[in-house]
Protein backbone atom coordinates (compact mmCIF):
# COMPACT_ATOMS: atom_id res chain seq x y z
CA UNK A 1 0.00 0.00 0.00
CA UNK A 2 1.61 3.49 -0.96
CA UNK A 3 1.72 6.02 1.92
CA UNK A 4 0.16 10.03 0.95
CA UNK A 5 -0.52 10.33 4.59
CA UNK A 6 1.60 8.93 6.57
CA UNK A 7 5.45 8.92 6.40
CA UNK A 8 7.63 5.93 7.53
CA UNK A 9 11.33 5.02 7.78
CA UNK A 10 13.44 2.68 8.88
CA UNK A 11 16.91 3.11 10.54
CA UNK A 12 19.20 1.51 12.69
CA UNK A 13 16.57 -0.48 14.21
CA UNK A 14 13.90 2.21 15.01
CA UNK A 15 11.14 3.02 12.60
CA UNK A 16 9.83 6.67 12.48
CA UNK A 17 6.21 6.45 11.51
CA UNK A 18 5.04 10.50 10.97
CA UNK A 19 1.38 11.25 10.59
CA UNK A 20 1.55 13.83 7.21
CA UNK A 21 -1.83 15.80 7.86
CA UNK A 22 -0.36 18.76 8.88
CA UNK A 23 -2.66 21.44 7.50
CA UNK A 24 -5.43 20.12 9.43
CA UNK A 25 -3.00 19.27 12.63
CA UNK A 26 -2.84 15.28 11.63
CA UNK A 27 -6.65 15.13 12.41
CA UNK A 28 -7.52 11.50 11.97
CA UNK A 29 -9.93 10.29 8.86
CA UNK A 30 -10.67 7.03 7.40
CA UNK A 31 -7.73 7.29 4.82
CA UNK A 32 -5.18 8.79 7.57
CA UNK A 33 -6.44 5.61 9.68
CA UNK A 34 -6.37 2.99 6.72
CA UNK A 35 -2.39 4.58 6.46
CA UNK A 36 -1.02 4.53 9.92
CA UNK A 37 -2.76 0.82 10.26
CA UNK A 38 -1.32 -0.25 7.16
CA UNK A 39 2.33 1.46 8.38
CA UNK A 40 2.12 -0.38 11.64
CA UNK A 41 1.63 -3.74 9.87
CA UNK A 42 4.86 -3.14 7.83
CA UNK A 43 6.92 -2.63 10.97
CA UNK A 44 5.02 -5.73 12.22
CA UNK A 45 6.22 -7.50 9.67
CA UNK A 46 9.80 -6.02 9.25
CA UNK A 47 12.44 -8.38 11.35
CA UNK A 48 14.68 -5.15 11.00
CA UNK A 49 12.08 -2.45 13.05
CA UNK A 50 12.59 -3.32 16.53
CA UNK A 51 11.29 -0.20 17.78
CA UNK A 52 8.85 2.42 16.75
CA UNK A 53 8.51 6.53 17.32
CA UNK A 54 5.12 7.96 16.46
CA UNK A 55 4.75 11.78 16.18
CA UNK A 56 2.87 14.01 13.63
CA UNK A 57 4.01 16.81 11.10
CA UNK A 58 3.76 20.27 11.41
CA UNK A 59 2.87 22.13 14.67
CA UNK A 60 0.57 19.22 16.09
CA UNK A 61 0.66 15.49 16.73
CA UNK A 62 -2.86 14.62 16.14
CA UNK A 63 -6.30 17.02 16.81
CA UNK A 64 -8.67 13.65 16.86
CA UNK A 65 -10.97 12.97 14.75
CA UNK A 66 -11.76 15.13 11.70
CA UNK A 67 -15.34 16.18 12.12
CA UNK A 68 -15.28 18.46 8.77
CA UNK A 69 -18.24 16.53 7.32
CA UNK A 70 -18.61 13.09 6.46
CA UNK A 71 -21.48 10.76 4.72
CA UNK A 72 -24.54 9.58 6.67
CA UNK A 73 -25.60 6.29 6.01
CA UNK A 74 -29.27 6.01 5.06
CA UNK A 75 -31.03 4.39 7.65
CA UNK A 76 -28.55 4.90 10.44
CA UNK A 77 -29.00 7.31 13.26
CA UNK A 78 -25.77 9.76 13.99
CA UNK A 79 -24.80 7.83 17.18
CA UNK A 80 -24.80 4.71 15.14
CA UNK A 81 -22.90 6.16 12.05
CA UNK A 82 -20.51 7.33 14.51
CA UNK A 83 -20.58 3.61 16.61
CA UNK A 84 -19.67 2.11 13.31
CA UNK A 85 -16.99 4.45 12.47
CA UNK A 86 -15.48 3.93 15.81
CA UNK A 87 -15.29 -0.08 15.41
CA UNK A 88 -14.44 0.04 11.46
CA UNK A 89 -11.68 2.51 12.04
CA UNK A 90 -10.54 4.01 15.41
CA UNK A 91 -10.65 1.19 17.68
CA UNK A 92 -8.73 -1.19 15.24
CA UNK A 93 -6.18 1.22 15.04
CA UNK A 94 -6.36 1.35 18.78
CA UNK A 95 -5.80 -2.21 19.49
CA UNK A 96 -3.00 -2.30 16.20
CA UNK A 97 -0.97 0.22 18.44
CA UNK A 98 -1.26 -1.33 21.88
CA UNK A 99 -0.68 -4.58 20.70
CA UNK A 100 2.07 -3.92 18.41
CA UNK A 101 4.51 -6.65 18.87
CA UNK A 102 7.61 -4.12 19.71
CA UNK A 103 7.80 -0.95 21.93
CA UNK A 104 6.26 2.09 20.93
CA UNK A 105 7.19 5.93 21.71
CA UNK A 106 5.10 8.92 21.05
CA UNK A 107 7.15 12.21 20.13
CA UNK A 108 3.79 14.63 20.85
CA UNK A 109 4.89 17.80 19.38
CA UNK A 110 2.65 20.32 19.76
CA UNK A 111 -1.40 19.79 20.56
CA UNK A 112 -2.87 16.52 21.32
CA UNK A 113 -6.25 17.22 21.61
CA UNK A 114 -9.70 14.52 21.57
CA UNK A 115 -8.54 10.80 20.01
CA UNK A 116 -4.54 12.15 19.81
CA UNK A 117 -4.62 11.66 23.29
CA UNK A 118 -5.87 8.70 23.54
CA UNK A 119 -3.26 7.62 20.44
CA UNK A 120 -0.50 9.21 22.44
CA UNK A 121 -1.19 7.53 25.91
CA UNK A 122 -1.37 3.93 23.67
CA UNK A 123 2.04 3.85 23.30
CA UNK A 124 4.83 2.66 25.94
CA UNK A 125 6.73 5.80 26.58
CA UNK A 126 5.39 9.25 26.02
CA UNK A 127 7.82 12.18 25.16
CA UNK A 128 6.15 16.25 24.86
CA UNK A 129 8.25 19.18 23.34
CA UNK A 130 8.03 21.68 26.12
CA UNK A 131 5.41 23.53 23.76
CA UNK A 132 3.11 20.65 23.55
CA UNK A 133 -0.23 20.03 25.56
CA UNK A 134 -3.13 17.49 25.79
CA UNK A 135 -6.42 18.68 25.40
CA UNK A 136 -9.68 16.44 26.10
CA UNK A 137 -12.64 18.34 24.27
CA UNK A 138 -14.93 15.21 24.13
CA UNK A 139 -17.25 16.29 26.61
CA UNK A 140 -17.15 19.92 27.31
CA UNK A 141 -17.37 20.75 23.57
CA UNK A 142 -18.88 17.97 21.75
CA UNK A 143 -20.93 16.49 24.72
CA UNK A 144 -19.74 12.77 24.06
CA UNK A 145 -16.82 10.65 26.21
CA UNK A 146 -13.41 10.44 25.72
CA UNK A 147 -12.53 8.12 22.92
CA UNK A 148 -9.87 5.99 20.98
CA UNK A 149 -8.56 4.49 24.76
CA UNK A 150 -8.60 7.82 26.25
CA UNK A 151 -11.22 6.90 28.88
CA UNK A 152 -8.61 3.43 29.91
CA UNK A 153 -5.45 5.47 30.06
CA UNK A 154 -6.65 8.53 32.11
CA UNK A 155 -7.33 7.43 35.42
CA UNK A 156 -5.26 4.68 35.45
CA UNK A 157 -2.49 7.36 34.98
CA UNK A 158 -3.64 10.54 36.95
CA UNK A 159 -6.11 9.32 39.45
CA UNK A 160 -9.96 9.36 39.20
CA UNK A 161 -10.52 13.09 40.07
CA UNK A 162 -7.57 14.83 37.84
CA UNK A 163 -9.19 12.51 34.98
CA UNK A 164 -12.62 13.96 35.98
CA UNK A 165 -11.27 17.47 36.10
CA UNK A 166 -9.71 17.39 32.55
CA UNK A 167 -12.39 15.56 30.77
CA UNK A 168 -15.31 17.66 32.22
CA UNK A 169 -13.62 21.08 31.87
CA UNK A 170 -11.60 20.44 28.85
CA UNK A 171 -8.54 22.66 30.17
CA UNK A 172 -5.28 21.88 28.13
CA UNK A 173 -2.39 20.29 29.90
CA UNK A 174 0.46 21.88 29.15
CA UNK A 175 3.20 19.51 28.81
CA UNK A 176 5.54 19.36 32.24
CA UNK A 177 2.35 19.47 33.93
CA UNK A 178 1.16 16.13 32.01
CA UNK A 179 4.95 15.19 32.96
CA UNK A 180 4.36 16.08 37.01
CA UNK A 181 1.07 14.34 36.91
CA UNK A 182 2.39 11.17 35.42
CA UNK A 183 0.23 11.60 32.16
CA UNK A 184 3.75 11.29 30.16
CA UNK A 185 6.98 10.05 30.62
CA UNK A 186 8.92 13.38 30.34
CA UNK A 187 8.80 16.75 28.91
CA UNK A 188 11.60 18.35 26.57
CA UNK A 189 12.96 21.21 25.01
CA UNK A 190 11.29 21.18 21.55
CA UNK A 191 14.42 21.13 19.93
CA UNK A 192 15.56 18.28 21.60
CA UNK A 193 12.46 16.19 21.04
CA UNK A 194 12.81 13.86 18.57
CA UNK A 195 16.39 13.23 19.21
CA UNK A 196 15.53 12.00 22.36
CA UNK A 197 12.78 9.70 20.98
CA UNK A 198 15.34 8.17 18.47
CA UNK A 199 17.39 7.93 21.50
CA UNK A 200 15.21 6.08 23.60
CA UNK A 201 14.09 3.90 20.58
CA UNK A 202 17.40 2.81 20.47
CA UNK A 203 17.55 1.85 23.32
CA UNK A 204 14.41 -0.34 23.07
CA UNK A 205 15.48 -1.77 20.24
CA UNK A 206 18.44 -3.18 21.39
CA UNK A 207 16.21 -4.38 24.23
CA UNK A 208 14.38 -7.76 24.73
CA UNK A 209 11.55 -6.97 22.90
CA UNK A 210 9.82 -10.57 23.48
CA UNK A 211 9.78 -9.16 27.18
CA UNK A 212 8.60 -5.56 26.47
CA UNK A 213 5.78 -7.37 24.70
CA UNK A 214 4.68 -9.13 27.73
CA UNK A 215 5.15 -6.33 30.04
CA UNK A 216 2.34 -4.60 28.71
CA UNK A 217 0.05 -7.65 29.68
CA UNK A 218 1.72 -7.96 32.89
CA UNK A 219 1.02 -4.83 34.33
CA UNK A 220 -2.53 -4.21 32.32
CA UNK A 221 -3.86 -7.53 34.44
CA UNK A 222 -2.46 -5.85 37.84
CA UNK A 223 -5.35 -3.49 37.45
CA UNK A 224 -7.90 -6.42 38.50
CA UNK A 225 -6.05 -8.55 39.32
CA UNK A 226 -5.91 -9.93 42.65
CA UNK A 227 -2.49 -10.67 44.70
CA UNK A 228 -2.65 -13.99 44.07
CA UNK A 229 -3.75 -13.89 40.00
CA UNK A 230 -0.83 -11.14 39.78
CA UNK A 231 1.86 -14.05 41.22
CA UNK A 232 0.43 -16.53 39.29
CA UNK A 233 0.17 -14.71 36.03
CA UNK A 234 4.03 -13.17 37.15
CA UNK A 235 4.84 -16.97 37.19
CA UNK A 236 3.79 -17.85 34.13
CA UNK A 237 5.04 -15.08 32.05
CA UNK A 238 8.50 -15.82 33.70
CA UNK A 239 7.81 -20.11 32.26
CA UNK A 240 7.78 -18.49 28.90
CA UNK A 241 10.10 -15.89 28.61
CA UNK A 242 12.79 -17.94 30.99
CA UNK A 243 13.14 -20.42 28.12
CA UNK A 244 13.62 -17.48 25.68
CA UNK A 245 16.97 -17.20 24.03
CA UNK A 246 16.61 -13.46 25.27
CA UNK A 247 17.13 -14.59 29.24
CA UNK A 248 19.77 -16.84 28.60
CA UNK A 249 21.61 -14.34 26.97
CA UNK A 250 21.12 -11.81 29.52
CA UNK A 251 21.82 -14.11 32.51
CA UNK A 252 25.05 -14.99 30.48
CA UNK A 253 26.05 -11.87 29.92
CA UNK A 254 25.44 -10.66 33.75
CA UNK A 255 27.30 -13.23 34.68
CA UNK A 256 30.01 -12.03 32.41
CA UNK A 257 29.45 -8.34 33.47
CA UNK A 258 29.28 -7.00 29.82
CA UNK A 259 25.83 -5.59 27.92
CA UNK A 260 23.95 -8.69 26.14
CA UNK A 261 22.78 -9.12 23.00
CA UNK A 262 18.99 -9.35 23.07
CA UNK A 263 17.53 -10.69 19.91
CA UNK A 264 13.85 -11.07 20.62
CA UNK A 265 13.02 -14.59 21.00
């Protein structure tokens, strides 16, 4: 599938996948989504992408969804045109993100506002330019909920009354403030933002990424999980990945005090 919307290249291990909307701040349509789904399965499918930055054109990561229009159905109600765009479109891409077999970092430069939010918070790791903010207008402007896994991130991140606070008033977060809270991983100098997301890509991808990919399920089970089902699951994600040729190499080379050599299996 060519790419008009999207942008993404390879290097060195890390693939830079750049949403290419920018006159309308990388505002997500059906084409923009069909893009960035089919640029996710390439790096999928690519043994040399072990790693993967997401960020957006322009002066914004992603403004949601673009509600400039768009065809009614005959026969379907709005909240049921928009039901079916949402599980045609914007929760596949959702669950192609989060489940992306190798660890993802967001480089949000400037406004994330509605469904870039959620998209941003999908990831692993979560880098702002200092000039960056998050914006949830779901409900104080369009009078629907937060969206595209923005509602599952939230207060597992900031705590049930900061998520209440932003969704109901819609005030932006600037960026070290979504960095204080714990919304993101860190905040940056915008000219130092992308270098630090290649950065820390690297570093992922010379990581064991057969373990990063069962992190994610660790620690989403520990939110209802009890003590028990946490040790148990903890002890069976440790049968799998302790036969991996990952461990073995990195018990090796502990034992041989130099860096290992992860591979991914």
């Amino acid at each position: 599938m060519s790419h008009d919307l999207i942008e993404l290249e390879i290097s060195d291990g890390v693939a830079l996948l750049t949403l290419n909307r920018p006159q309308v701040l990388n505002s997500l349509n059906e084409p923009l989504i069909r893009e960035i789904r089919s640029g996710l399965a390439a790096v999928s499918a690519d043994p040399t992408a072990r790693a993967l930055v997401l960020t957006g054109a322009g002066r914004g990561f992603c403004a949601g969804a673009d509600l400039r229009g768009g065809s009614m159905t005959p026969g379907l109600s709005v909240g049921e045109v928009v039901a079916q765009s949402m599980e045609e479109f914007f929760n596949p891409l959702v669950r192609d993100l989060y489940h992306l077999d190798k660890p993802t970092v967001a480089a949000v430069n400037g406004i994330a506002a509605g469904g870039g939010v959620g998209i941003a918070l999908t990831t692993d790791i979560v880098l702002a330019a200092r000039s960056a903010s998050f914006k949830l207008i779901f409900v104080p402007k369009l009078g629907i909920v937060p969206d595209c896994a923005a509602s599952f991130h939230l207060q597992r991140l900031i705590g049930r009354a900061r998520a209440l606070g932003v969704s109901m008033l819609g005030e932006s977060i600037p960026a070290e403030r979504a960095a204080e809270w714990g919304l993101i991983w860190s905040c940056v100098d915008d000219d130092e933002l992308m270098d630090e997301a290649m950065a820390i890509a690297g570093r992922l991808a010379a990581g064991p990424t057969l373990a990063f990919a069962h992190l994610r399920g660790v620690l989403a089970a520990a939110d209802h999980n009890t003590l028990d089902e946490q040790l148990d699951l903890e002890r069976n994600t440790q049968r799998i990945l302790g036969d991996s040729e990952d461990f073995l190499e990195g018990a090796m080379a502990f034992r041989q005090k130099r860096e290992p050599k992860f591979r991914g299996r």
